[in-house]
C-alpha atoms as a PDB file:
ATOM      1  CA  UNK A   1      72.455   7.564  29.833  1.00  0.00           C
ATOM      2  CA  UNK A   2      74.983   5.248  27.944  1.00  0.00           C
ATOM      3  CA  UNK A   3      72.872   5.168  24.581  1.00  0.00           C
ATOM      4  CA  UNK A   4      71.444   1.783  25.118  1.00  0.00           C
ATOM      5  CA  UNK A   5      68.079   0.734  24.588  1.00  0.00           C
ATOM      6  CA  UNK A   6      68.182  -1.611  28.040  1.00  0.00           C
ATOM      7  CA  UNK A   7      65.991  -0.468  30.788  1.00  0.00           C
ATOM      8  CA  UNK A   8      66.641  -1.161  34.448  1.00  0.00           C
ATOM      9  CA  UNK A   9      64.656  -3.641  36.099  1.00  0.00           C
ATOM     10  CA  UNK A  10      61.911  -2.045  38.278  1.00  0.00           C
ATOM     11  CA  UNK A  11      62.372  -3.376  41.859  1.00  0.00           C
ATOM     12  CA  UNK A  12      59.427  -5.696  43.288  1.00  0.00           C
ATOM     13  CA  UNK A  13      57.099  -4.221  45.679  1.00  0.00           C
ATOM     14  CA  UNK A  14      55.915  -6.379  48.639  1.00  0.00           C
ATOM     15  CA  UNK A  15      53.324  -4.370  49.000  1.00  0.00           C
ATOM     16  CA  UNK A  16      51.618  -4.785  45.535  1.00  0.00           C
ATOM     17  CA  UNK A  17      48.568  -6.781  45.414  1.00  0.00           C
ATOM     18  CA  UNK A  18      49.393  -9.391  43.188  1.00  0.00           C
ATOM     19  CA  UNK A  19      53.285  -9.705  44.950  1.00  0.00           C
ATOM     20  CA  UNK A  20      53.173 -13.346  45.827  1.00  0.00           C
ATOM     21  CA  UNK A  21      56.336 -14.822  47.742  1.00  0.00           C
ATOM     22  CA  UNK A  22      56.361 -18.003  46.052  1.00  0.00           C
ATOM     23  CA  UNK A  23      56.167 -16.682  42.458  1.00  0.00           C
ATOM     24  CA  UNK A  24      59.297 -14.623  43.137  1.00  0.00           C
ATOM     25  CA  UNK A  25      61.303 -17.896  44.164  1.00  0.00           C
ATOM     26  CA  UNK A  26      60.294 -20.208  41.540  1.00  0.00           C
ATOM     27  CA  UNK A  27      61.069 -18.055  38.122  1.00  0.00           C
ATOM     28  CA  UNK A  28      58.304 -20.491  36.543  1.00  0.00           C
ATOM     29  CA  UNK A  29      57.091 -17.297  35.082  1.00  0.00           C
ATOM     30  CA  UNK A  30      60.006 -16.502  31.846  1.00  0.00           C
ATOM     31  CA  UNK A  31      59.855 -14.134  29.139  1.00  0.00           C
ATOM     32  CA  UNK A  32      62.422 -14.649  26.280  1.00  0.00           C
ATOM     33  CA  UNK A  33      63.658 -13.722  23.207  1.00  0.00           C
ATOM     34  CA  UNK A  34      65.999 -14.456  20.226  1.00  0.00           C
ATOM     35  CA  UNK A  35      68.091 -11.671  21.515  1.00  0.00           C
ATOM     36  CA  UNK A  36      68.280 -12.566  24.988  1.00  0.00           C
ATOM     37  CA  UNK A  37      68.460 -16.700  24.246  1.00  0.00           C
ATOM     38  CA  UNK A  38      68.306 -19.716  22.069  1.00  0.00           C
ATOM     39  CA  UNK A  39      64.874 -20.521  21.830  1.00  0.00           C
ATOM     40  CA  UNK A  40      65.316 -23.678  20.206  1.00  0.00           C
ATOM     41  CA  UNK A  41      66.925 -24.912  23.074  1.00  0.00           C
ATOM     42  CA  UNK A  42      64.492 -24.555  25.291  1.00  0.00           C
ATOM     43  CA  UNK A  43      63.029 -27.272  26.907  1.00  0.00           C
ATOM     44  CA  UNK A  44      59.725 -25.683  27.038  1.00  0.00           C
ATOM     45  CA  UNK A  45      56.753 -24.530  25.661  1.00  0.00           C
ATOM     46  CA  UNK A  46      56.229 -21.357  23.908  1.00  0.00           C
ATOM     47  CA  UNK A  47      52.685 -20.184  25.617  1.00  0.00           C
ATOM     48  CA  UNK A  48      52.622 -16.858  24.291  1.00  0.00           C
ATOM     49  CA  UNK A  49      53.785 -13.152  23.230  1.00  0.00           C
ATOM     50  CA  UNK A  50      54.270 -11.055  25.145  1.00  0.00           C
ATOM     51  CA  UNK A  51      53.419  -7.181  23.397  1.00  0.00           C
ATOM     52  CA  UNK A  52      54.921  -4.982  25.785  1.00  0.00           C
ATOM     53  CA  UNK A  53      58.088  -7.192  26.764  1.00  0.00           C
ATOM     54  CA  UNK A  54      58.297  -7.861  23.136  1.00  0.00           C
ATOM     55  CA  UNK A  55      59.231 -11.338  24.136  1.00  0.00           C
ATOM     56  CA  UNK A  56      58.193 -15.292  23.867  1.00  0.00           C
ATOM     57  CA  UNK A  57      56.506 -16.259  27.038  1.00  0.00           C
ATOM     58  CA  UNK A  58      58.069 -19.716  28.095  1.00  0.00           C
ATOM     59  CA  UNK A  59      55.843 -21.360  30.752  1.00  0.00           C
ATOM     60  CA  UNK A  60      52.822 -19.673  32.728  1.00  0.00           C
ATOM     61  CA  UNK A  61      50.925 -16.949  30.836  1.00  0.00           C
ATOM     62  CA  UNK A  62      50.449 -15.305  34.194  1.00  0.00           C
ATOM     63  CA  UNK A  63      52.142 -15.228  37.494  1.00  0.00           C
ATOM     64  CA  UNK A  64      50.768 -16.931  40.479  1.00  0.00           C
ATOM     65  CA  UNK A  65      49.090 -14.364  41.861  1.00  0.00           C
ATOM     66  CA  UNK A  66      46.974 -13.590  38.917  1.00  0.00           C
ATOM     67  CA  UNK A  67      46.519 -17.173  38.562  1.00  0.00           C
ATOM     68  CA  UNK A  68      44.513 -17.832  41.714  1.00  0.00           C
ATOM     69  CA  UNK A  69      42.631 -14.486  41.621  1.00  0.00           C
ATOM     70  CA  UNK A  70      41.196 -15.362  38.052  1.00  0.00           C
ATOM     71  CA  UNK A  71      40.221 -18.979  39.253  1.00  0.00           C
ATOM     72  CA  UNK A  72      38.664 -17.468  42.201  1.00  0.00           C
ATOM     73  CA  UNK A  73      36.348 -15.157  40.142  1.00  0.00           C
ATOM     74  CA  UNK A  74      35.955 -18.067  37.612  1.00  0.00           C
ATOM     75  CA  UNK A  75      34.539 -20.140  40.396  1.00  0.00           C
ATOM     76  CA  UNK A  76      32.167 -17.742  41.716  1.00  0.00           C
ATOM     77  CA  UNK A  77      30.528 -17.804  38.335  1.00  0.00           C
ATOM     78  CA  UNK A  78      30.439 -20.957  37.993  1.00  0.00           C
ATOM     79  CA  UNK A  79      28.379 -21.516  41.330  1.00  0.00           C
ATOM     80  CA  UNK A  80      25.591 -18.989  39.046  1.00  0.00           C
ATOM     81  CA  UNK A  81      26.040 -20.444  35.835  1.00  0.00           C
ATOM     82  CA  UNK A  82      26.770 -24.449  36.474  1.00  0.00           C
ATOM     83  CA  UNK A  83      28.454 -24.300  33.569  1.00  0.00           C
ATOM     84  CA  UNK A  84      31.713 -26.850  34.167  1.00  0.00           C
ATOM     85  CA  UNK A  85      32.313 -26.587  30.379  1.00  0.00           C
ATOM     86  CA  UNK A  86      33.024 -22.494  30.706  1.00  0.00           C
ATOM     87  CA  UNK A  87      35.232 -23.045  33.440  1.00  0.00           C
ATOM     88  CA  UNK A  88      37.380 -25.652  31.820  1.00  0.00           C
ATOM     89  CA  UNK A  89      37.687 -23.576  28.739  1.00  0.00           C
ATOM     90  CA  UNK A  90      39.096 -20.677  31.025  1.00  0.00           C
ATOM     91  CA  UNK A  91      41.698 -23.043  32.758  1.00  0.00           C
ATOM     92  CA  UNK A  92      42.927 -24.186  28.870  1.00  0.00           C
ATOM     93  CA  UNK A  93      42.902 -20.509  27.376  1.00  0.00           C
ATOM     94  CA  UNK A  94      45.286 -19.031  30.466  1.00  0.00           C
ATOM     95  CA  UNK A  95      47.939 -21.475  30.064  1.00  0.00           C
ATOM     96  CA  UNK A  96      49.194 -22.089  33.012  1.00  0.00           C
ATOM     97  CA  UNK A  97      49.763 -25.480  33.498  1.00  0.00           C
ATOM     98  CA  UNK A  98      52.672 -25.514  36.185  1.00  0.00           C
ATOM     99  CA  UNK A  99      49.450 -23.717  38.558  1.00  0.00           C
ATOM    100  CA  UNK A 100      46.636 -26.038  38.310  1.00  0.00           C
ATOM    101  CA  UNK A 101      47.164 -27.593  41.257  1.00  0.00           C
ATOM    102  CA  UNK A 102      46.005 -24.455  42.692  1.00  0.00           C
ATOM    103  CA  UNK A 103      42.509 -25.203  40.764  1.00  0.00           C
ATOM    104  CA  UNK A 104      41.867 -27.704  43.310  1.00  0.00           C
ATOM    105  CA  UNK A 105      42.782 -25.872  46.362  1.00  0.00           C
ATOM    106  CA  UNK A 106      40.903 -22.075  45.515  1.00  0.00           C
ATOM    107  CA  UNK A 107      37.482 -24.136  44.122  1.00  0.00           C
ATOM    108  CA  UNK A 108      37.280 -26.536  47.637  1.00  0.00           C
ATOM    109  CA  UNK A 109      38.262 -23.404  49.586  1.00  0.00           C
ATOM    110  CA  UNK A 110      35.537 -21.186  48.270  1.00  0.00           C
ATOM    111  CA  UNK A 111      33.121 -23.302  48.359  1.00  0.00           C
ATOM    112  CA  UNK A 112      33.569 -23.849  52.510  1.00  0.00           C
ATOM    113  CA  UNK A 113      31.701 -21.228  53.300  1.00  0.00           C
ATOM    114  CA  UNK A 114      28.877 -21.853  50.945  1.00  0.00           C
ATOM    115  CA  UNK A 115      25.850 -24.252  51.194  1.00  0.00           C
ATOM    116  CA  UNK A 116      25.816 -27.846  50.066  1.00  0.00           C
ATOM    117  CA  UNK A 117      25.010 -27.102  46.342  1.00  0.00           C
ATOM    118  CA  UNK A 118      27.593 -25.080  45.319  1.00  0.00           C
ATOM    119  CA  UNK A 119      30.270 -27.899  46.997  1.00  0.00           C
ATOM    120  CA  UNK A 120      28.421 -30.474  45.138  1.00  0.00           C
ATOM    121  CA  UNK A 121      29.210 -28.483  41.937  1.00  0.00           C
ATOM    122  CA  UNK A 122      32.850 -28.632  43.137  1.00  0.00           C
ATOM    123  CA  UNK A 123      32.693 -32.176  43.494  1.00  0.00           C
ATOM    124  CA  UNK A 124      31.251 -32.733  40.000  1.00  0.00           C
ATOM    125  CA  UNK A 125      33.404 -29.701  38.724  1.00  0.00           C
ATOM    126  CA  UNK A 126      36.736 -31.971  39.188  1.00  0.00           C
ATOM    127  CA  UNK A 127      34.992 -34.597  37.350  1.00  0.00           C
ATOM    128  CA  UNK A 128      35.044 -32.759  34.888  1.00  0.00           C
ATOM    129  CA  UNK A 129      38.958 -31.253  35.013  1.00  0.00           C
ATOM    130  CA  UNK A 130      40.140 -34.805  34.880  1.00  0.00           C
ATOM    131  CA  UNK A 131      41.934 -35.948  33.753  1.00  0.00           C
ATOM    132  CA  UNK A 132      42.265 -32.998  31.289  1.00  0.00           C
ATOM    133  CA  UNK A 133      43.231 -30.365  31.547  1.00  0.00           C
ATOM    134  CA  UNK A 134      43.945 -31.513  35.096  1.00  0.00           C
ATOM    135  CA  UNK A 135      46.110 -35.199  35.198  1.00  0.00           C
ATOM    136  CA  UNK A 136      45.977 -37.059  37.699  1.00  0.00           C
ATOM    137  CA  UNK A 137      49.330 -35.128  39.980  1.00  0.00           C
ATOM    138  CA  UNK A 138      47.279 -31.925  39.075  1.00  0.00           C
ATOM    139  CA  UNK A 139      44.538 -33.354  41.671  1.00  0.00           C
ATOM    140  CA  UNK A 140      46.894 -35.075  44.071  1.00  0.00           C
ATOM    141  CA  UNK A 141      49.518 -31.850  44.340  1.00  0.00           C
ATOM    142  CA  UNK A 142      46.246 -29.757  44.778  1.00  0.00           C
ATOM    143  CA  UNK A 143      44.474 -31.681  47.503  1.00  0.00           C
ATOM    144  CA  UNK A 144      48.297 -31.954  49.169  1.00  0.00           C
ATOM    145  CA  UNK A 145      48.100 -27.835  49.415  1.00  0.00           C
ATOM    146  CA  UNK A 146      44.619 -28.324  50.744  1.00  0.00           C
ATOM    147  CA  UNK A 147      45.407 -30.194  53.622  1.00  0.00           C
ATOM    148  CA  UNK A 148      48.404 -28.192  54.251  1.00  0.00           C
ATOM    149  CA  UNK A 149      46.510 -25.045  54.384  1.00  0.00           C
ATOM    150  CA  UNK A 150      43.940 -26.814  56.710  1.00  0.00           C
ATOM    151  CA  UNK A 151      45.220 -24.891  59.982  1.00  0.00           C
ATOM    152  CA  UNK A 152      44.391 -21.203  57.862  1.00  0.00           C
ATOM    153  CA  UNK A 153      41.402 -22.566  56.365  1.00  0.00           C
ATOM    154  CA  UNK A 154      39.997 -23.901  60.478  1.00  0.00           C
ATOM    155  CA  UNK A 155      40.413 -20.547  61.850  1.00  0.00           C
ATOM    156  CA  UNK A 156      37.297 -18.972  59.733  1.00  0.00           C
ATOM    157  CA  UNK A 157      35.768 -22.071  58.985  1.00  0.00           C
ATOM    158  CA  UNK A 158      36.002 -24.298  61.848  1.00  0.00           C
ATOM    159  CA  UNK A 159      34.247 -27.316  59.830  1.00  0.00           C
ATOM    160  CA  UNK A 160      36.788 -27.149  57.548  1.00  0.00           C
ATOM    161  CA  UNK A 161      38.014 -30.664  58.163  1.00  0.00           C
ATOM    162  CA  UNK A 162      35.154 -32.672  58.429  1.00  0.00           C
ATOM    163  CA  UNK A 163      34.076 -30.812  54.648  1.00  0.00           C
ATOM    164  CA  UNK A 164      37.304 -31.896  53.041  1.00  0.00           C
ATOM    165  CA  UNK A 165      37.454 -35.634  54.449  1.00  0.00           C
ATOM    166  CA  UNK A 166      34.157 -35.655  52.536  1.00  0.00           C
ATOM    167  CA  UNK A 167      35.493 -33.739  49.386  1.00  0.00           C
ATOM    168  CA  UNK A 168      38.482 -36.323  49.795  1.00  0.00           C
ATOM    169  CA  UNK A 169      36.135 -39.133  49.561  1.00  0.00           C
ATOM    170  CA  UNK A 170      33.952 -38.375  47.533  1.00  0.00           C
ATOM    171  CA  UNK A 171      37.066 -37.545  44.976  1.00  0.00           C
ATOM    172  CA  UNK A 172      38.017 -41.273  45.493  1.00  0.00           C
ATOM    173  CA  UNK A 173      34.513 -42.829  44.570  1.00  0.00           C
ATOM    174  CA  UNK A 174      34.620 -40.260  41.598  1.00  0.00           C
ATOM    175  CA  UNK A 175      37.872 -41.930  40.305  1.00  0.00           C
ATOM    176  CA  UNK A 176      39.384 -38.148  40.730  1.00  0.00           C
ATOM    177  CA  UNK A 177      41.686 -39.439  43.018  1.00  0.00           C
ATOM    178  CA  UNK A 178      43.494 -42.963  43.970  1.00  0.00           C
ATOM    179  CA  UNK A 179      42.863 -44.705  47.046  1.00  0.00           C
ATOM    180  CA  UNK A 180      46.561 -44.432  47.154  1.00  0.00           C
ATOM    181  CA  UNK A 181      46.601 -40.999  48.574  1.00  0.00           C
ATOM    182  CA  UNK A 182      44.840 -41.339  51.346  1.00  0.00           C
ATOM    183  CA  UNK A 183      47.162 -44.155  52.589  1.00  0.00           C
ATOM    184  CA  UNK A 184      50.636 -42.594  51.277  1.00  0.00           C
ATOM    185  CA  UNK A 185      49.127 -39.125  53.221  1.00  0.00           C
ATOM    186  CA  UNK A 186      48.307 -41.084  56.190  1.00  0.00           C
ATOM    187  CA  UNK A 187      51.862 -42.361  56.327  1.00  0.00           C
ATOM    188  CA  UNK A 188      53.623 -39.021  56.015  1.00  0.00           C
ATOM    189  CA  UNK A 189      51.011 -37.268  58.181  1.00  0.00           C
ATOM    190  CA  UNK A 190      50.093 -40.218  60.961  1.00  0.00           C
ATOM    191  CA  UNK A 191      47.011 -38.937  62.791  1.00  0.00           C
ATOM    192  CA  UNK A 192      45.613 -36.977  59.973  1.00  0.00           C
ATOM    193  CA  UNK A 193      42.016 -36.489  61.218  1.00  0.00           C
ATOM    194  CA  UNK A 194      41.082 -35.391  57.908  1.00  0.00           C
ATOM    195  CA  UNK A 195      42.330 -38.407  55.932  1.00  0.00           C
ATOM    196  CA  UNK A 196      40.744 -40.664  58.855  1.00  0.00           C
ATOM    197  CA  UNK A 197      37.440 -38.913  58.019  1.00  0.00           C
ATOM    198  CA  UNK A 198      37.847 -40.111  54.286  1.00  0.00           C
ATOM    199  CA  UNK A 199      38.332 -43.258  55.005  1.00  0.00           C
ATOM    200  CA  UNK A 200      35.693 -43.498  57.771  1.00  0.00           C
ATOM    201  CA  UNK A 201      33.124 -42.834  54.943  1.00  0.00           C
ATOM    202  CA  UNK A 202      34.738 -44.911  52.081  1.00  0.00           C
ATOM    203  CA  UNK A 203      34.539 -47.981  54.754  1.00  0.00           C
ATOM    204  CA  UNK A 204      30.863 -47.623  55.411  1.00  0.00           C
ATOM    205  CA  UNK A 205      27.935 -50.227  53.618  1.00  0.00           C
ATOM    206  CA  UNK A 206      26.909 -48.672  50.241  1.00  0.00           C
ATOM    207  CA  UNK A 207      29.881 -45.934  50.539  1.00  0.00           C
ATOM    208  CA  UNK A 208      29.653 -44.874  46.566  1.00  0.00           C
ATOM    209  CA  UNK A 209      25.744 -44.410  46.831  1.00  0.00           C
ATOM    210  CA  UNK A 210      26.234 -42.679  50.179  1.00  0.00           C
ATOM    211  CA  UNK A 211      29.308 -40.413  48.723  1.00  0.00           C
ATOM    212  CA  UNK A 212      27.373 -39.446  45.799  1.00  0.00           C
ATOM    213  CA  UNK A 213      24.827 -37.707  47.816  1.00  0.00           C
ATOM    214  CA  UNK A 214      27.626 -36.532  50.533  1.00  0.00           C
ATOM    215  CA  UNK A 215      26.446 -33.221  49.973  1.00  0.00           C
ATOM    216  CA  UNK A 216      22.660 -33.642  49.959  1.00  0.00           C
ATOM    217  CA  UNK A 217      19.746 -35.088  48.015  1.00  0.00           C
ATOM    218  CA  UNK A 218      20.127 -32.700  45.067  1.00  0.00           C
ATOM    219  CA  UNK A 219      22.511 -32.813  42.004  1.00  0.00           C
ATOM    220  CA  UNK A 220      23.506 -28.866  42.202  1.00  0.00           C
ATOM    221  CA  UNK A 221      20.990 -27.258  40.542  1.00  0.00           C
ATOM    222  CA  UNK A 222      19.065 -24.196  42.039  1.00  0.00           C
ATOM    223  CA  UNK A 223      15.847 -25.134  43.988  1.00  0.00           C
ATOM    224  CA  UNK A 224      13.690 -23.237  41.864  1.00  0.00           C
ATOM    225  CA  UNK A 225      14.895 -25.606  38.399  1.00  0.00           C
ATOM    226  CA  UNK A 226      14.273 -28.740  40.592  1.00  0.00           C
ATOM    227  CA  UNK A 227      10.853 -27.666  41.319  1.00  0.00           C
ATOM    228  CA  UNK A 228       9.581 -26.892  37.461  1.00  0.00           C
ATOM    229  CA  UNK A 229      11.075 -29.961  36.411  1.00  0.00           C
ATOM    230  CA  UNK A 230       8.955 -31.845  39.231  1.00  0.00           C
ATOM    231  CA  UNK A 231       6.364 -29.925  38.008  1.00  0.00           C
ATOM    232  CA  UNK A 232       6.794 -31.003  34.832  1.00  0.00           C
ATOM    233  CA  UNK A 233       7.018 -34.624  35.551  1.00  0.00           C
ATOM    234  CA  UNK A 234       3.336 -34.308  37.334  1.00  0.00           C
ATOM    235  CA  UNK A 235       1.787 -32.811  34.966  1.00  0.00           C
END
């Protein structure tokens, strides 16, 4: 040891759990100091401390990885709870604005393998995001790594496609989403059956009233708490 306080950099494991490629190669994730830099000129925001690094945490709070597996769990309870307010809290307390494209993607993706209500609480859950904390490039970047997943997402789901040229329609009569993407997608990606799906429903007679209940009849509450309230009504 030469005396110094500085402490080797640990080298990254592939084989971690959280290791994500595309974290490594962007360096979105920066911890800094006074020591190490000029703060001040930074052209960033200061999101954070961090205690162990001892350092200012420029940009996300947490790497990608973490990122997606905390909106994944965040989702899940929000398919019990219905509560879009909780999960819009969570997305503002972690900070991670450069990520929230990947909001879109991970909620539309998880809900592909589950029944109509819980993707008609996705469709009203991005209602809700926008346009904060998610702007308007937050949706359109996010439904881009949607459809480029699509081939991934088709080998376990094999719907997959006809359930997101819905989602991407129904995002349009929702005002999530500008009839702009579908035709600047179509144009880079001619033959997109997905995007040809969208705009086969946004073309029909009474498309908004149809799109609103693309999902179903119901408005994404349980069965049980649309029966009581029926109940209630009769009585």
């Amino acid at each position: 040891m030469d005396g110094s306080d500085a402490i080797a950099a640990l080298p990254i494991d592939k084989d971690d759990p959280l290791y994500d490629e595309e974290e490594i190669e962007s360096g979105r994730y920066v911890l800094s100091s006074t020591a190490d830099a000029d703060i001040t000129s930074l052209n960033a925001t200061v999101n954070g401390y961090d205690p162990v690094a001892e350092k200012a945490v420029y940009g996300p709070m947490l790497t990608l990885a973490e990122f997606k597996i905390r909106i994944s769990d965040a989702i899940r309870e929000y398919f019990d709870s219905a509560d879009a307010d909780e999960v819009v809290r969570g997305i503002e307390e972690m900070k991670c604005q450069d990520y929230h494209p990947e909001v879109v993607k991970r909620a539309i993706s998880v809900s592909l393998d589950k029944g109509p209500r819980e993707r008609e609480l996705i469709s009203r859950l991005l209602t809700c995001l926008h346009p904060y904390p998610l702007a308007d490039q937050d949706l359109e970047a996010g439904f881009e790594l949607l459809l480029d997943s699509l081939d991934d997402l088709c080998i376990d789901i094999p719907d997959a496609k006809s359930m997101i040229g819905s989602f991407l329609a129904r995002a349009v009569v929702d005002e999530v989403l500008p009839p702009a993407f579908l035709s600047n997608r179509n144009n880079t990606h001619p033959g997109d059956g997905v995007v040809e799906k969208a705009v086969s429903l946004l073309s029909r007679e009474h498309c908004t009233a149809r799109l609103e209940k693309v999902w179903g009849p119901g408005d994404g509450r349980p069965v049980s708490e649309l029966k009581a309230e029926m109940d209630q009504l009769l009585k």
